[in-house]
N, C-alpha and C. Protein backbone atom coordinates (compact mmCIF):
# COMPACT_ATOMS: atom_id res chain seq x y z
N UNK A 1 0.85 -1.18 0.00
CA UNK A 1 0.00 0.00 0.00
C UNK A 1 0.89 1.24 0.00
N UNK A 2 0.40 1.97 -0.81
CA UNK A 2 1.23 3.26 -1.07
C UNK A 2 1.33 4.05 0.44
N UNK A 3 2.39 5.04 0.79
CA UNK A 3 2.13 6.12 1.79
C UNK A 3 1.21 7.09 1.28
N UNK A 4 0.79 7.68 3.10
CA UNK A 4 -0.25 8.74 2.66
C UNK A 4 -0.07 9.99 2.13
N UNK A 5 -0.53 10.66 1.51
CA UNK A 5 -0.32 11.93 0.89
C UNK A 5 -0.19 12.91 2.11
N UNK A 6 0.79 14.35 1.52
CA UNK A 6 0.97 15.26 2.28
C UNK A 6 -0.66 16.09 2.40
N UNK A 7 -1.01 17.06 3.26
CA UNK A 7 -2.60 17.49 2.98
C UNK A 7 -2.56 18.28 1.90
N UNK A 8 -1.79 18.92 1.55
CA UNK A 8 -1.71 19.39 0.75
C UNK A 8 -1.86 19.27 -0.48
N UNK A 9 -1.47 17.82 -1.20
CA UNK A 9 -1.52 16.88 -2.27
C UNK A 9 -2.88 16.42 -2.18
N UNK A 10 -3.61 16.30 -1.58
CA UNK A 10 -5.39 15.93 -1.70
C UNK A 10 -6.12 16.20 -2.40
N UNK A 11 -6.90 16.24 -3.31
CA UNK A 11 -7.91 17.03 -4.11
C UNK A 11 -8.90 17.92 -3.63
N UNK A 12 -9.47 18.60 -4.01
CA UNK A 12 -10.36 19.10 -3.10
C UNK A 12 -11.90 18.49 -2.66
N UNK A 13 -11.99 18.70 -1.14
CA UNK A 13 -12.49 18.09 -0.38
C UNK A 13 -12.72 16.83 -0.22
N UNK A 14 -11.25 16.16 -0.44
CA UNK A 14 -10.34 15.11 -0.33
C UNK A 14 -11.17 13.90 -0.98
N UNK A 15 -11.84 14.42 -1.94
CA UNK A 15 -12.38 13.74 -3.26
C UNK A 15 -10.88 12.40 -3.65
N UNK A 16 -11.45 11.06 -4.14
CA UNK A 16 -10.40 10.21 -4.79
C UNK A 16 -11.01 9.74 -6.12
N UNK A 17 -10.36 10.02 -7.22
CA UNK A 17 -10.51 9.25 -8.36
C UNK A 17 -10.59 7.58 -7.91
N UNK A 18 -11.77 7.10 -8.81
CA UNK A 18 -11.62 5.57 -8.93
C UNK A 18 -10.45 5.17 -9.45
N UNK A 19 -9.58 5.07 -10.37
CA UNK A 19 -8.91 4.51 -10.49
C UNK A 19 -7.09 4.60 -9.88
N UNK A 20 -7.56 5.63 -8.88
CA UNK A 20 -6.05 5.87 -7.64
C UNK A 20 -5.98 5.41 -6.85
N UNK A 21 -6.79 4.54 -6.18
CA UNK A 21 -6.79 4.00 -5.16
C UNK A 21 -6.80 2.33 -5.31
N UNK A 22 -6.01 1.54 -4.39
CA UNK A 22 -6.43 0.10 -4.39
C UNK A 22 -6.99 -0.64 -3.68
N UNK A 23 -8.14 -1.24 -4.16
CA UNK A 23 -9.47 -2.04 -3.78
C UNK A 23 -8.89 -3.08 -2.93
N UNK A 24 -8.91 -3.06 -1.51
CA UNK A 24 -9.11 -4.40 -0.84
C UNK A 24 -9.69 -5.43 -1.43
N UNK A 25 -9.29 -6.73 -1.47
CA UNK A 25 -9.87 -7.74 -1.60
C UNK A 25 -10.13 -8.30 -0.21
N UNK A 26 -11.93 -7.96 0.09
CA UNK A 26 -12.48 -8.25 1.29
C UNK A 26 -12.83 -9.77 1.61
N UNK A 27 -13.18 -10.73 0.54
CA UNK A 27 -13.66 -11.72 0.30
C UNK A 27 -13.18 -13.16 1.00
N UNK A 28 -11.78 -12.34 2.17
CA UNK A 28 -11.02 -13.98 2.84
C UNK A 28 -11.68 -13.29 3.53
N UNK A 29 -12.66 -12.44 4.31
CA UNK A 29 -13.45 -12.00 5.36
C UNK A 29 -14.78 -12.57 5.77
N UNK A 30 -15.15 -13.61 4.79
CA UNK A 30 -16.40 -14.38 4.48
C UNK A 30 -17.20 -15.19 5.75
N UNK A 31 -18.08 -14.94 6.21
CA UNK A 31 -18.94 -15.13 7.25
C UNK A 31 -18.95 -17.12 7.72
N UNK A 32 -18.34 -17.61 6.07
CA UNK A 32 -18.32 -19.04 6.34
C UNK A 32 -19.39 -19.32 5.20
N UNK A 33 -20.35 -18.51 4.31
CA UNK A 33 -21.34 -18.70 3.98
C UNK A 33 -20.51 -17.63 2.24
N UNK A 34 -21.07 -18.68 0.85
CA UNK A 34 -21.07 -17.97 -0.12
C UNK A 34 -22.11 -17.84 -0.90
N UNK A 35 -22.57 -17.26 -1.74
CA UNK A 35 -23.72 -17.36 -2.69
C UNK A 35 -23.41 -18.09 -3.69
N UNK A 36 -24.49 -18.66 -3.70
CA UNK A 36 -24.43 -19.64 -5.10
C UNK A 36 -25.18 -19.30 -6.42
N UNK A 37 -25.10 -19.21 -7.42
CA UNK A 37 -25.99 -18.80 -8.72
C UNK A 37 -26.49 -19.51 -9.21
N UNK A 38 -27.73 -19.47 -9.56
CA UNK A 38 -28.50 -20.37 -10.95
C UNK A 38 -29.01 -19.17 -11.55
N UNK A 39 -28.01 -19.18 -12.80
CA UNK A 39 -28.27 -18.38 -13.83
C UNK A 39 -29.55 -18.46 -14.77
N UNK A 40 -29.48 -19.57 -14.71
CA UNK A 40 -31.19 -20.18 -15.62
C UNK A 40 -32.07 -19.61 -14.90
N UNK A 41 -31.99 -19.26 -13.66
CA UNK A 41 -33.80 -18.59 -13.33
C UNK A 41 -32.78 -17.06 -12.60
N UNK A 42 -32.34 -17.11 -13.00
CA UNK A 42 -32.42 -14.94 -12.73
C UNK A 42 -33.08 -14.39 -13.66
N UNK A 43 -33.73 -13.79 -13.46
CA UNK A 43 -34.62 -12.45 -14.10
C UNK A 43 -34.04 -11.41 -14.47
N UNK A 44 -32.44 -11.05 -14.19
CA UNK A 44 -31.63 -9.84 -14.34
C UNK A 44 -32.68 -8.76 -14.18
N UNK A 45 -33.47 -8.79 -12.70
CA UNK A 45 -33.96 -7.28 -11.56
C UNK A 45 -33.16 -6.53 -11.76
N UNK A 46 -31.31 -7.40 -10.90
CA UNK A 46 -30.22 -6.62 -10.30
C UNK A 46 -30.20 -5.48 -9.27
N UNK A 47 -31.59 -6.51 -8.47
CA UNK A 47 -31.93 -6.50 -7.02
C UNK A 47 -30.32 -6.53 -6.03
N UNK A 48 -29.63 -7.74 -6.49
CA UNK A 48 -28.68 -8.25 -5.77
C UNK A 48 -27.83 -7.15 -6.25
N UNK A 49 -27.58 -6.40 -7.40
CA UNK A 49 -26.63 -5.58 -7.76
C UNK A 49 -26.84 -4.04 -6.78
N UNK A 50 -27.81 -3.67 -6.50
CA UNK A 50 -28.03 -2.83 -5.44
C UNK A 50 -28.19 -2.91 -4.58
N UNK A 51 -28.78 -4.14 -3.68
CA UNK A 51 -28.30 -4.08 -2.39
C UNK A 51 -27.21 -4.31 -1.83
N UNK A 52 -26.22 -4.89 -2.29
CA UNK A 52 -24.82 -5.55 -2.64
C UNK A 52 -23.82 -4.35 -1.72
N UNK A 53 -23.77 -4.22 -0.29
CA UNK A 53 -22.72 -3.46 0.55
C UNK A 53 -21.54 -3.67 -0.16
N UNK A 54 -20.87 -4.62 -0.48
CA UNK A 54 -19.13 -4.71 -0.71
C UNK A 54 -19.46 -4.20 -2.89
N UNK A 55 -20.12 -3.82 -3.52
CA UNK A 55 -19.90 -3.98 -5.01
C UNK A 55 -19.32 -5.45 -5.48
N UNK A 56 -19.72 -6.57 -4.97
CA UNK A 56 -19.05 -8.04 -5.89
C UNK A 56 -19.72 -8.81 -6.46
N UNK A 57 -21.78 -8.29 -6.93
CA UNK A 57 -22.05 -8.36 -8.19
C UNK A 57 -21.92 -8.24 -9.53
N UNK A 58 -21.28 -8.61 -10.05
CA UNK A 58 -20.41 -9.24 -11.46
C UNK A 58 -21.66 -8.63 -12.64
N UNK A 59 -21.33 -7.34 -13.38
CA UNK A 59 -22.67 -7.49 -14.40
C UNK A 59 -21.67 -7.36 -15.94
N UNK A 60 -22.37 -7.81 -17.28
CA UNK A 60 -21.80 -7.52 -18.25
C UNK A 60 -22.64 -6.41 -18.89
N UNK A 61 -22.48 -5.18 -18.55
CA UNK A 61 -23.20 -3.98 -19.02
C UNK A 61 -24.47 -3.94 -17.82
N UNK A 62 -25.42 -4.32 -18.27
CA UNK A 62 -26.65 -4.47 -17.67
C UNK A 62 -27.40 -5.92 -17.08
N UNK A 63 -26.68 -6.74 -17.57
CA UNK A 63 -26.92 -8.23 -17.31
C UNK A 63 -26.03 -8.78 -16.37
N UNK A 64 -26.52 -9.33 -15.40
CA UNK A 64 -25.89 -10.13 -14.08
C UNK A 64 -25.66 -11.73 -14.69
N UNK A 65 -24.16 -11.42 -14.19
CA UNK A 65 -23.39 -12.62 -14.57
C UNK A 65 -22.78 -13.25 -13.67
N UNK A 66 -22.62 -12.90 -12.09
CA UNK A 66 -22.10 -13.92 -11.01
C UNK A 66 -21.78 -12.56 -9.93
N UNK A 67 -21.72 -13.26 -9.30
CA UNK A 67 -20.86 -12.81 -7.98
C UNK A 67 -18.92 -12.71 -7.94
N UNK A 68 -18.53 -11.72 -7.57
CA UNK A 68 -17.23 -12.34 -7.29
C UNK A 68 -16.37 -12.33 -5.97
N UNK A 69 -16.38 -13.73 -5.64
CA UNK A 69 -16.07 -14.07 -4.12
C UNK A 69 -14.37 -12.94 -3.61
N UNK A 70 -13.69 -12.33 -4.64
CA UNK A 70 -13.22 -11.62 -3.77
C UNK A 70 -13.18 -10.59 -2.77
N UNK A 71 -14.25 -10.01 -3.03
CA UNK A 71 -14.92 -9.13 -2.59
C UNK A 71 -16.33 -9.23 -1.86
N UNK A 72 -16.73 -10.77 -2.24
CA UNK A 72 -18.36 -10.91 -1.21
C UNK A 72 -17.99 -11.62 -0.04
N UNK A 73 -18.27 -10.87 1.32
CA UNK A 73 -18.02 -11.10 2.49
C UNK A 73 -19.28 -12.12 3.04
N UNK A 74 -20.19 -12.54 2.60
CA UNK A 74 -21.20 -13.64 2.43
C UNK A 74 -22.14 -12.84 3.79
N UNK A 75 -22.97 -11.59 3.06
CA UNK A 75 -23.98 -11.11 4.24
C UNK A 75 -25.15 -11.34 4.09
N UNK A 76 -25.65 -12.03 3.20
CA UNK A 76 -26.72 -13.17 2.84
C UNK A 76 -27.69 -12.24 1.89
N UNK A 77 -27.58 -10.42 1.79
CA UNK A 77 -28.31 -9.63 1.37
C UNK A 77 -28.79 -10.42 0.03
N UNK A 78 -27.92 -10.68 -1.10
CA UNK A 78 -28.14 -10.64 -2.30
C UNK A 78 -29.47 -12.11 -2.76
N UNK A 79 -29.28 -12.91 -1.36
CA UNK A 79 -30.36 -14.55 -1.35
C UNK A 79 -31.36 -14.06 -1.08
N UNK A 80 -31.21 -12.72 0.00
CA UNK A 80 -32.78 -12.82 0.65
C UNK A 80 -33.51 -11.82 -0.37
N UNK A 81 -32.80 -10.60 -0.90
CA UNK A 81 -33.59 -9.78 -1.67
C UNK A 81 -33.92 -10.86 -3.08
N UNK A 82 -33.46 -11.79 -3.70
CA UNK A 82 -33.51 -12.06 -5.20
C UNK A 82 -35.11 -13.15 -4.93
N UNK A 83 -35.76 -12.11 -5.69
CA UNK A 83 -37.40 -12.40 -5.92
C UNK A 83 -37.36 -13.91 -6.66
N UNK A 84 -36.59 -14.62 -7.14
CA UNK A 84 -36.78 -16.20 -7.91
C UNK A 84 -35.98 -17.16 -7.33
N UNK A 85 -35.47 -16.71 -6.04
CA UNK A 85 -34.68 -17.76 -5.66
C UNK A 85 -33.39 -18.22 -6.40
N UNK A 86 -32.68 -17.05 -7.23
CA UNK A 86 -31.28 -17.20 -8.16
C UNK A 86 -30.37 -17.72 -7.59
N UNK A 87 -30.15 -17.18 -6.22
CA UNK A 87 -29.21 -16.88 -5.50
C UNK A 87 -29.54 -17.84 -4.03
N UNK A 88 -28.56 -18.76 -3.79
CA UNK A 88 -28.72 -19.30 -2.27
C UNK A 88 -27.30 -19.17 -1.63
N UNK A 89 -27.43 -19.00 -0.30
CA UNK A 89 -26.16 -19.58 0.87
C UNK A 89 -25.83 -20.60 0.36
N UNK A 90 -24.29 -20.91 0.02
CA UNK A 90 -23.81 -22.45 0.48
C UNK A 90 -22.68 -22.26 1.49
N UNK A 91 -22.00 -23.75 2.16
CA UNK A 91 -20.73 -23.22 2.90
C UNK A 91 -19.74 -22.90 2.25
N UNK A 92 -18.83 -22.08 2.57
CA UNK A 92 -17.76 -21.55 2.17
C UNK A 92 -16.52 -22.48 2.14
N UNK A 93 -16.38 -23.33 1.33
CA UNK A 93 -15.45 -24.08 1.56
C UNK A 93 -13.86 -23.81 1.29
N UNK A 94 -12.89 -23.62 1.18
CA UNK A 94 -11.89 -23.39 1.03
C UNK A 94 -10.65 -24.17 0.93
């Protein structure tokens, strides 16, 4: 991880470009629990893409294409909101 900037070097009102900063990979943080997909019955809502705390709904433009476990800390949001049952808990195996 880089050192921190002088205050001076900050942008104003210490605004950060997306692409200056580096993204934790939160996903060894995992509750023990991952989501699982069945792509055959998603509806692409992208219910799970907005309730989604960590961003590790996976879309290609507008279409939901997976999860990605580096970043999903397994908080069960994306199973309980998805209206067809797409999405379930499994254990986190490793």
């Amino acid at each position: 991880m880089r050192g921190l900037s002088d205050w001076n070097e900050l942008g104003v009102g210490g605004a950060v470009s997306p692409g200056a900063v580096e993204q934790p990979h939160t996903g060894s943080w995992r509750t023990g629990l991952r989501p699982a997909v069945d792509l055959s019955r998603c509806v692409n809502c992208l219910l799970c893409w907005l309730y989604c705390p960590d961003s590790a709904v996976e879309l290609d433009g507008t279409v939901f294409t997976g999860i990605d476990l580096d970043f999903c800390k397994g908080c069960e949001l994306c199973a309980e909101i998805c209206p067809v049952d797409a999405i379930r808990m499994v254990d986190d195996v490793t």
